[in-house]
C-alpha atoms as a PDB file:
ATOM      1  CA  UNK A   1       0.000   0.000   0.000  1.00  0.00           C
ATOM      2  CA  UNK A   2       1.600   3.498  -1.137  1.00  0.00           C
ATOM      3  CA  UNK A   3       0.879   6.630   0.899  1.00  0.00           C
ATOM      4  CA  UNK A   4      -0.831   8.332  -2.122  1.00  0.00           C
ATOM      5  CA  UNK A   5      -3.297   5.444  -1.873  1.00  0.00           C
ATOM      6  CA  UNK A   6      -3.867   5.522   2.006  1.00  0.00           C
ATOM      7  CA  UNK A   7      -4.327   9.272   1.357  1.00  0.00           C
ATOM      8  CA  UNK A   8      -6.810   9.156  -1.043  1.00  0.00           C
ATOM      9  CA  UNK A   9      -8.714   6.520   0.665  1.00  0.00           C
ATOM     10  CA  UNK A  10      -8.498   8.806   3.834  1.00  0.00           C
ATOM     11  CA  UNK A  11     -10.011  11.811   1.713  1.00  0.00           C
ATOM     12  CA  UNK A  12     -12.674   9.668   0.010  1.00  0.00           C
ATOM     13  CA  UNK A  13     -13.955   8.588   3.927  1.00  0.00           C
ATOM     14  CA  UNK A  14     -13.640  12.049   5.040  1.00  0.00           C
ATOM     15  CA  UNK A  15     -15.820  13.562   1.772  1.00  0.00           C
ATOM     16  CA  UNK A  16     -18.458  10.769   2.490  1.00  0.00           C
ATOM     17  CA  UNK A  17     -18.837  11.970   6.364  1.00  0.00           C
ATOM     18  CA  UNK A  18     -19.335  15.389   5.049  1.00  0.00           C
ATOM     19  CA  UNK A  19     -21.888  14.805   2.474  1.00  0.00           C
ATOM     20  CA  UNK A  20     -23.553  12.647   5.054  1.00  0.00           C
ATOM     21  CA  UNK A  21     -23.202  15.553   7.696  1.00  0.00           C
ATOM     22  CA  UNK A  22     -24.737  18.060   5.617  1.00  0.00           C
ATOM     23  CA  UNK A  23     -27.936  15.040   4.402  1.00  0.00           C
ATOM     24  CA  UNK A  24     -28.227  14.754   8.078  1.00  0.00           C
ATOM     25  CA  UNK A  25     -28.286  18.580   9.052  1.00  0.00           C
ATOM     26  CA  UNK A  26     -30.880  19.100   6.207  1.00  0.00           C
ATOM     27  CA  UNK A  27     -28.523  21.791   5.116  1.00  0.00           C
ATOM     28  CA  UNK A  28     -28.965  23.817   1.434  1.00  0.00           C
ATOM     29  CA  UNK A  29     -25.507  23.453  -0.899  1.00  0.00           C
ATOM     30  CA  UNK A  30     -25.493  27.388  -0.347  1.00  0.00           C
ATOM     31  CA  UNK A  31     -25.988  26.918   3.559  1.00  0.00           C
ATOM     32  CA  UNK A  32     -23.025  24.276   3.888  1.00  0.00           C
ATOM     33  CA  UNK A  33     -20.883  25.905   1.479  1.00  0.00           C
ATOM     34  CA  UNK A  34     -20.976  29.007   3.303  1.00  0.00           C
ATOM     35  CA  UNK A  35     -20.279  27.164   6.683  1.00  0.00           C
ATOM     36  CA  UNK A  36     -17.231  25.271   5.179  1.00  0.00           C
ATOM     37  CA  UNK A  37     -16.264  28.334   3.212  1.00  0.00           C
ATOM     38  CA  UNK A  38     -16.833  26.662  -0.012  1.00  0.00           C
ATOM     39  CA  UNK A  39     -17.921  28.677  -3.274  1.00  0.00           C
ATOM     40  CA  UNK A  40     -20.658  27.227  -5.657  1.00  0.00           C
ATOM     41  CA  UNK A  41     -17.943  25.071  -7.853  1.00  0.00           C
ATOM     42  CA  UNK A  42     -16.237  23.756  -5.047  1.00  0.00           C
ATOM     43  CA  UNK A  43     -19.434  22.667  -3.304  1.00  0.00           C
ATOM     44  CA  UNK A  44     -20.417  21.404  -6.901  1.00  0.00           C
ATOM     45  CA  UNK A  45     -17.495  19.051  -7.000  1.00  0.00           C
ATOM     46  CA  UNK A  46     -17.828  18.026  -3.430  1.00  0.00           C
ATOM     47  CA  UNK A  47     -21.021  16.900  -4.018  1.00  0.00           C
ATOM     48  CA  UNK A  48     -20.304  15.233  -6.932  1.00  0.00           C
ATOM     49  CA  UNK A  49     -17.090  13.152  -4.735  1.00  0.00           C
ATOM     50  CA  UNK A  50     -14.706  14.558  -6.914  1.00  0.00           C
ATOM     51  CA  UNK A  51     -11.224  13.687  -4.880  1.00  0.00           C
ATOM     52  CA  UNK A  52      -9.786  17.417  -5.696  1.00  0.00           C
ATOM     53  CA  UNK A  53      -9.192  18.638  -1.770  1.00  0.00           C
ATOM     54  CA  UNK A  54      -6.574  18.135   0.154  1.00  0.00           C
ATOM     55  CA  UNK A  55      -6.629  16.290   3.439  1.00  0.00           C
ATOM     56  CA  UNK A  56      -6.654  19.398   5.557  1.00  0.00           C
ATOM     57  CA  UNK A  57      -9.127  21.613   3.399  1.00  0.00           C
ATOM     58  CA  UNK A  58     -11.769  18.502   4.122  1.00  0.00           C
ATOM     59  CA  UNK A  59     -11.059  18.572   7.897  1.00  0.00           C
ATOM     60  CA  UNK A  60     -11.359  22.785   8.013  1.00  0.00           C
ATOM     61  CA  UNK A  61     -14.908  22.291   6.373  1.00  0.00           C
ATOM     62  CA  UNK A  62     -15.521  19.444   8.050  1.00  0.00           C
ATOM     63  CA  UNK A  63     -15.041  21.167  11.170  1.00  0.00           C
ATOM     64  CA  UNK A  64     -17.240  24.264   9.534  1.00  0.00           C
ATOM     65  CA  UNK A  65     -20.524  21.557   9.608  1.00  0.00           C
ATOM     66  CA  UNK A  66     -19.551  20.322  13.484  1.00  0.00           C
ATOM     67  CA  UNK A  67     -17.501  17.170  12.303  1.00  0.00           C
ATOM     68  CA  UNK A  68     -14.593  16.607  14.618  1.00  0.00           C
ATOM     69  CA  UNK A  69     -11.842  14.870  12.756  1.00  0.00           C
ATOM     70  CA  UNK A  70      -9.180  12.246  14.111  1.00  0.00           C
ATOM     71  CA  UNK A  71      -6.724  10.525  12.465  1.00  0.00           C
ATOM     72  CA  UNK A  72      -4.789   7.205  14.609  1.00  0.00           C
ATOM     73  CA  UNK A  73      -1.554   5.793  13.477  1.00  0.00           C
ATOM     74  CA  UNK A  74      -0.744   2.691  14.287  1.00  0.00           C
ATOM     75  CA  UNK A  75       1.692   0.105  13.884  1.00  0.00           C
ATOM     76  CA  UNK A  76       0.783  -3.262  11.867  1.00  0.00           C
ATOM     77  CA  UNK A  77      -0.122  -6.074  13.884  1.00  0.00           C
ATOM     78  CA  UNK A  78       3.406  -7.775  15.582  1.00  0.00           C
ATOM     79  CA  UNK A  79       5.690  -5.238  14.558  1.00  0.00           C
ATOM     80  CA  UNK A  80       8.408  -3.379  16.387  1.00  0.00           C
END
C-alpha cells in the first residue's frame, strides 16, 4: 500500500462523512458551502465526490458543519 493510496482513501472517507453531515443537518448546498467556506464550484465538486481537496481543506470544512476529525496511526499487527 503506497501513501498516495492511504491518502486518497483517507479523503474519500472524510468527503463521504461530510456529504452525510450536511444530508443529516438538512442543510442547502449554499448553507453548507458558506459554513465550510466553499464557493458554488467547489461545493459542486464536493457533491459530486470529486477527490480534488486536500486532506486538511476537508477537515477545516468538516469542522465548519460540526464534524470533529481524528486521524490514529498505528503500527501493523506484531511489529516493532
Amino acid at each position: 500500500m503506497d501513501d498516495e493510496s492511504q491518502s486518497a482513501r483517507l479523503r474519500a472517507h472524510l468527503r463521504e462523512r461530510i456529504i452525510d453531515r450536511i444530508a443529516d443537518l438538512k442543510m442547502t448546498r449554499h448553507a453548507a458551502g458558506e459554513a465550510m467556506g466553499f464557493n458554488k464550484s467547489q461545493m459542486s465538486r464536493l457533491m459530486a465526490n470529486e477527490d480534488v481537496f486536500s486532506f486538511d481543506r476537508l477537515a477545516d470544512a468538516a469542522e465548519g458543519i460540526g464534524l470533529n476529525v481524528r486521524v490514529t496511526a498505528t503500527r501493523p499487527w506484531g511489529s516493532e
